[in-house]
Protein backbone atom coordinates (compact mmCIF):
# COMPACT_ATOMS: atom_id res chain seq x y z
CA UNK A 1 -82.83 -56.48 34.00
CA UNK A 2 -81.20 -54.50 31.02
CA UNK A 3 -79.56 -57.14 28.03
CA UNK A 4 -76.75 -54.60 26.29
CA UNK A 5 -75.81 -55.62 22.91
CA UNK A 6 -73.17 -54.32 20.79
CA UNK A 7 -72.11 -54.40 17.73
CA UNK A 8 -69.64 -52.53 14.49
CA UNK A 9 -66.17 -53.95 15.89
CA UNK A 10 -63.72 -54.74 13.02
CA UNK A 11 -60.58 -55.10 11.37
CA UNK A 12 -59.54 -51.09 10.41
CA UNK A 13 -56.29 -49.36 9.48
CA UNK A 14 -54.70 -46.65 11.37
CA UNK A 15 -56.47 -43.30 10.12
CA UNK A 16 -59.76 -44.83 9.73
CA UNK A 17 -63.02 -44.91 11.51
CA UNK A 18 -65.50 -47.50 13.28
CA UNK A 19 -68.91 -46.57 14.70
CA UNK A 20 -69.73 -49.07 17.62
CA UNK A 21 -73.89 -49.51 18.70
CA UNK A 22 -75.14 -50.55 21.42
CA UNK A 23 -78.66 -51.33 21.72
CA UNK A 24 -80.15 -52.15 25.28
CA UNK A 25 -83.91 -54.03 26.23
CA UNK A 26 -85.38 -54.85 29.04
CA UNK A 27 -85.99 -52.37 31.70
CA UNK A 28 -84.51 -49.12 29.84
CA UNK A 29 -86.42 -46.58 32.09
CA UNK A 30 -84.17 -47.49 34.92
CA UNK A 31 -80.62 -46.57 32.69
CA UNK A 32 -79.46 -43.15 34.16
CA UNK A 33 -76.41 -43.07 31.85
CA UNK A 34 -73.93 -45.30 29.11
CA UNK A 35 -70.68 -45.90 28.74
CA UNK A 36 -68.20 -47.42 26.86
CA UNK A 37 -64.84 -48.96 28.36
CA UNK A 38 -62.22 -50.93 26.70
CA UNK A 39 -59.45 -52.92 27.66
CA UNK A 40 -56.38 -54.04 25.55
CA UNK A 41 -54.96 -57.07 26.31
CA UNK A 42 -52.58 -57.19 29.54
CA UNK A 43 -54.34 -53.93 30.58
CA UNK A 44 -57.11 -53.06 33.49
CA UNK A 45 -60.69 -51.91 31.71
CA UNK A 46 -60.59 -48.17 31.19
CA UNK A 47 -63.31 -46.00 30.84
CA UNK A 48 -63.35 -44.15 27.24
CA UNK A 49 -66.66 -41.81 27.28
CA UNK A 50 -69.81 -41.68 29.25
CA UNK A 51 -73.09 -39.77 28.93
CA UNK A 52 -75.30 -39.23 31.29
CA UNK A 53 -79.46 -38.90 31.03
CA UNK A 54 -79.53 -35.23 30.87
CA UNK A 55 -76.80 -35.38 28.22
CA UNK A 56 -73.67 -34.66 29.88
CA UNK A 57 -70.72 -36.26 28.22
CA UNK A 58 -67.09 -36.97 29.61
CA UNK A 59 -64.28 -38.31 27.28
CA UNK A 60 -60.99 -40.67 27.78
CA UNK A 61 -58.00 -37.53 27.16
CA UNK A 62 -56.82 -40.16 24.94
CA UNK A 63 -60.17 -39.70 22.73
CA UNK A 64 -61.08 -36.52 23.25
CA UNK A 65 -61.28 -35.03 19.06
CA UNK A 66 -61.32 -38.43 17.69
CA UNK A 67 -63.86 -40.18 19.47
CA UNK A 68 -67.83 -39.08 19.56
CA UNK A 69 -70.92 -40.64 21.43
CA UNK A 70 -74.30 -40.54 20.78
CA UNK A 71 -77.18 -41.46 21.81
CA UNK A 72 -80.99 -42.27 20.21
CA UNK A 73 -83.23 -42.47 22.78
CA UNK A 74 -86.10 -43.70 20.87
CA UNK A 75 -84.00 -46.62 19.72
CA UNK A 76 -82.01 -47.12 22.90
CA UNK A 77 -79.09 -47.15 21.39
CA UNK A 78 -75.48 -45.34 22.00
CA UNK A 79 -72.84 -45.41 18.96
CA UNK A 80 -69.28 -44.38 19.32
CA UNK A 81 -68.07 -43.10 16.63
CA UNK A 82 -64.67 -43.85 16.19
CA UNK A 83 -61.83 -41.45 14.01
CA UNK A 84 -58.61 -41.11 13.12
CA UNK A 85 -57.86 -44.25 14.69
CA UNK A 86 -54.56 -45.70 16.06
CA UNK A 87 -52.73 -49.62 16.70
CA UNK A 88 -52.97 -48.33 20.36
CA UNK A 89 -57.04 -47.93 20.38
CA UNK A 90 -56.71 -51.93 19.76
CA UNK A 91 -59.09 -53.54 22.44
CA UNK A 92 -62.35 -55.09 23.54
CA UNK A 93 -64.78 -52.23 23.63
CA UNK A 94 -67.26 -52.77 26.40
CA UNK A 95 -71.04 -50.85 26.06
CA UNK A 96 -72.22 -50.34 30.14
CA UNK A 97 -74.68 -48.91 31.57
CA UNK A 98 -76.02 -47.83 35.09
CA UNK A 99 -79.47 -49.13 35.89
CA UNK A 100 -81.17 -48.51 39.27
CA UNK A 101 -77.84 -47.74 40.75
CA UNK A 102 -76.12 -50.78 39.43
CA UNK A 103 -73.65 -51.18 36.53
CA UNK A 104 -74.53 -53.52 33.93
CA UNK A 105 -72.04 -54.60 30.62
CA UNK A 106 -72.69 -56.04 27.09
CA UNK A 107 -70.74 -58.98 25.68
CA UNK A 108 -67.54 -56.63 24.41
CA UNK A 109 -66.95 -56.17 20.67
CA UNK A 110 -62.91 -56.18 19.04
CA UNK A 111 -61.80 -53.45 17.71
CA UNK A 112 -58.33 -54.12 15.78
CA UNK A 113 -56.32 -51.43 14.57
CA UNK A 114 -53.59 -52.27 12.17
CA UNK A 115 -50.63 -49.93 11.99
């Protein structure tokens, strides 16, 4: 089993930034990649970037510029950093991975953007 935790979520005003971690334990050596997904209320879960273990990385269009992930392997732990943010990036941002084949999620952490 992998645990996910994340944290960084807050209050923030439209322009500003956020940098999200997520730290996973447990069996790490079976993660082939991380992602982060949100969902705003009302809304389906949608995926907003993804990297993989040989470092390829995919963003949302909706991010793509604003939005940067990272990750410290010797931690495990991926950040998002988060810029230039707007009301409509308001949502529960979700830290997943794929382990042995099988997607696992963290608890979600709020992000609030106030216009």
């Amino acid at each position: 089993q992998v645990q996910l935790v994340e944290s960084g979520g807050g209050l923030v005003q439209a322009g500003g930034s956020l940098r999200l971690s997520c730290a996973a334990s447990g069996r790490t050596y079976g993660i082939t990649s991380f992602g982060w997904f949100r969902q705003a209320p009302g809304k389906q879960r949608e995926l907003v970037t993804v990297i993989t273990s040989d470092s390829s990385i995919n963003y949302a269009d909706s991010v793509k510029g604003r939005f940067n992930i990272s990750r410290d392997s010797a931690k495990n732990t991926v950040y998002l950093q988060m810029n230039s943010l707007k009301p409509e990036d308001t949502a529960v941002y979700y830290c997943s991975a794929v382990v042995f084949g099988l997607r696992r999620w963290g608890q979600g952490t709020q992000v609030t953007v106030s216009s």
